[in-house]
C-alpha atoms as a PDB file:
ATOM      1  CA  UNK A   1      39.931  61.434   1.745  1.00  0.00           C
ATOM      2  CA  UNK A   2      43.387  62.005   2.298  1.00  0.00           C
ATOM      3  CA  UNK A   3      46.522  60.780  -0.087  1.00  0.00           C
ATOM      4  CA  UNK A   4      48.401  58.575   1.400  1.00  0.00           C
ATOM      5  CA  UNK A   5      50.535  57.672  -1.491  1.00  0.00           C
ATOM      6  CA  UNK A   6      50.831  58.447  -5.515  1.00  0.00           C
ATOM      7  CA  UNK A   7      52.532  56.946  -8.291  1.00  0.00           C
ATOM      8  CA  UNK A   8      52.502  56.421 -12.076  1.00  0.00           C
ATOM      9  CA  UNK A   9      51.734  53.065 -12.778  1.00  0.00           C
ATOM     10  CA  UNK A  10      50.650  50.714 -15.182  1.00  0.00           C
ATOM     11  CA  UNK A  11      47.942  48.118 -14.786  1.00  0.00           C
ATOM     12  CA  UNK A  12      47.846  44.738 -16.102  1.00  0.00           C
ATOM     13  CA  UNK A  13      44.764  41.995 -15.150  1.00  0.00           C
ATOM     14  CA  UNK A  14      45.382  38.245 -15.895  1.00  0.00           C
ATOM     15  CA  UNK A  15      43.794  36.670 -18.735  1.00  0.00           C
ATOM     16  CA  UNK A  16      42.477  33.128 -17.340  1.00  0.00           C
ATOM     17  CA  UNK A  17      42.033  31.952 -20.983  1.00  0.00           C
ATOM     18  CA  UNK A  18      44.818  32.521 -22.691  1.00  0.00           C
ATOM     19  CA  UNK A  19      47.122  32.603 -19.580  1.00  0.00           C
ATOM     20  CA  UNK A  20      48.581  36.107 -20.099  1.00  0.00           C
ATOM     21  CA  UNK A  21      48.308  39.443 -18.519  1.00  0.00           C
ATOM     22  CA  UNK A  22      46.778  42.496 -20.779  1.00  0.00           C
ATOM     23  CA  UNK A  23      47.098  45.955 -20.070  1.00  0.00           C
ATOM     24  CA  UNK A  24      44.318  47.571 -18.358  1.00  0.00           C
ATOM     25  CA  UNK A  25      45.609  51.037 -18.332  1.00  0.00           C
ATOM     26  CA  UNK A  26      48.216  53.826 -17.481  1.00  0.00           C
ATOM     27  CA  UNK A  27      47.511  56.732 -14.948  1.00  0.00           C
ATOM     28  CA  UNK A  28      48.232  57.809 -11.169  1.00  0.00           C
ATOM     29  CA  UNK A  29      47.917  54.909  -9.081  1.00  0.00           C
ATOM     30  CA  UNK A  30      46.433  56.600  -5.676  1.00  0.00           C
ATOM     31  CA  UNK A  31      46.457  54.900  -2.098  1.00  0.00           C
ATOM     32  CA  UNK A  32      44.023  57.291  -0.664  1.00  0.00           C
ATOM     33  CA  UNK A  33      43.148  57.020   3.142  1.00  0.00           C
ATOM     34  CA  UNK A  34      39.340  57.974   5.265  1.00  0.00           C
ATOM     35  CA  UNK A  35      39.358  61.041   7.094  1.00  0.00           C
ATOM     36  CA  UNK A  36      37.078  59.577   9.590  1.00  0.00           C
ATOM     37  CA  UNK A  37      38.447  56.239  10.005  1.00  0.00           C
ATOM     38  CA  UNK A  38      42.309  55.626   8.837  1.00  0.00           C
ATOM     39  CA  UNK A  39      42.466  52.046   8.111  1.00  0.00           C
ATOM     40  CA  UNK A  40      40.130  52.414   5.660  1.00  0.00           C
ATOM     41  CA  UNK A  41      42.534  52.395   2.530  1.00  0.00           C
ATOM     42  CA  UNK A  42      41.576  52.214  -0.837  1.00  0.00           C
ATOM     43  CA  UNK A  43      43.301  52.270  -4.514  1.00  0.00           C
ATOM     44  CA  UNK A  44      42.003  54.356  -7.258  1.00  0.00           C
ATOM     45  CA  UNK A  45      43.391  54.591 -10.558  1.00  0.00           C
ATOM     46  CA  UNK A  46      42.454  56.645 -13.615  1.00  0.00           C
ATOM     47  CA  UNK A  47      43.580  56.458 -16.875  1.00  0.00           C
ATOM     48  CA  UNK A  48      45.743  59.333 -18.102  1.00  0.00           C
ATOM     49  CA  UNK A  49      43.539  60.694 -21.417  1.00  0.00           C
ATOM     50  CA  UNK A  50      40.127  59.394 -20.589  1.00  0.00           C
ATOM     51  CA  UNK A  51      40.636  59.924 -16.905  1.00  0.00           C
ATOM     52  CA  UNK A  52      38.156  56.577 -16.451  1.00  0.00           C
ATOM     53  CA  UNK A  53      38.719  54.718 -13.290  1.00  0.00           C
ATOM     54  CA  UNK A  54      40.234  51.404 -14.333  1.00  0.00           C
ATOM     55  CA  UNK A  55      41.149  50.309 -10.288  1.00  0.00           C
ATOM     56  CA  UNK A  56      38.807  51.416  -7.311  1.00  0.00           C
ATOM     57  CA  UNK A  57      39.525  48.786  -4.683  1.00  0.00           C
ATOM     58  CA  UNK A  58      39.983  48.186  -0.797  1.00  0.00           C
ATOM     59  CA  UNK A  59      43.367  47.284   0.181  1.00  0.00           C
ATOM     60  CA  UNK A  60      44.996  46.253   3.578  1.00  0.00           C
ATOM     61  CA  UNK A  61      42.452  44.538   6.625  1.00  0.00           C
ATOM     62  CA  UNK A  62      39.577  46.152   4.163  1.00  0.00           C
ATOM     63  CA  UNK A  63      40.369  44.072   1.242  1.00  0.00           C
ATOM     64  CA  UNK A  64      42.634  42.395  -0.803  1.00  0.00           C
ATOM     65  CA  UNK A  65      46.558  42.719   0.354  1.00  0.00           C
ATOM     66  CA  UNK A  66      48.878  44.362  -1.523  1.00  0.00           C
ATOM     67  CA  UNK A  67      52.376  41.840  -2.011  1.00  0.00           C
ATOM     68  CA  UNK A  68      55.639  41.995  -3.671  1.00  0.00           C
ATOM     69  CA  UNK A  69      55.712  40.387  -6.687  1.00  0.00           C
ATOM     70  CA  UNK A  70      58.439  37.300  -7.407  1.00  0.00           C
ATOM     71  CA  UNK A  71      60.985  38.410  -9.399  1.00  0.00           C
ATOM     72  CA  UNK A  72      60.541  41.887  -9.644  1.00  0.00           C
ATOM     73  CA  UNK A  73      61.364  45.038  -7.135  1.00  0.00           C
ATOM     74  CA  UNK A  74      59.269  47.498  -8.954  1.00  0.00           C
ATOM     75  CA  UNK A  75      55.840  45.576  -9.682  1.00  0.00           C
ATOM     76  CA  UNK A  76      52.742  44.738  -6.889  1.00  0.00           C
ATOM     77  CA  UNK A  77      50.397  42.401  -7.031  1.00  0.00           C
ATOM     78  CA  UNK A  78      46.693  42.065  -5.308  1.00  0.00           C
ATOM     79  CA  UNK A  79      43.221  39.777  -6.100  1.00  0.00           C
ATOM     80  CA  UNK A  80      39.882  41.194  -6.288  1.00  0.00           C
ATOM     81  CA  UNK A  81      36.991  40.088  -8.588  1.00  0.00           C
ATOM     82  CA  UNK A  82      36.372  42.028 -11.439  1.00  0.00           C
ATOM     83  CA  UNK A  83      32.696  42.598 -11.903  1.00  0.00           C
END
């Protein structure tokens, strides 16, 4: 895989039950593209000590689409299950 893109991030998952978001980690947020077929895109995130992958998901026609979120210009949002 090639990088595509890489940025320190932090990431957050929403809470259903108590209607908040909680921190899921802090690391290198990685858009990393397929040699062998370049719209495969996916994001992979580690966290910075444990270096344990806390995001390892398809994005663009793959998967889930990555979208501004309201009311900010720095912070992305996407929906995937978590299993």
């Amino acid at each position: 895989e090639d990088l595509l893109f890489k940025q320190r991030a932090k990431l957050f998952r929403f809470d259903e039950g108590r209607r908040e978001w909680k921190e899921r980690g802090v690391g290198d947020a990685r858009l990393l593209v397929r040699r062998d077929d370049e719209r495969a895109v996916r994001l992979l995130m580690r966290r910075d000590v444990t270096l344990k992958v806390c995001a390892n998901h398809p994005v663009g026609p793959a998967g889930p689409e990555l979208r501004a979120m309201p009311g900010s210009d720095r912070a992305w949002t996407y929906y995937v299950t978590d299993s």
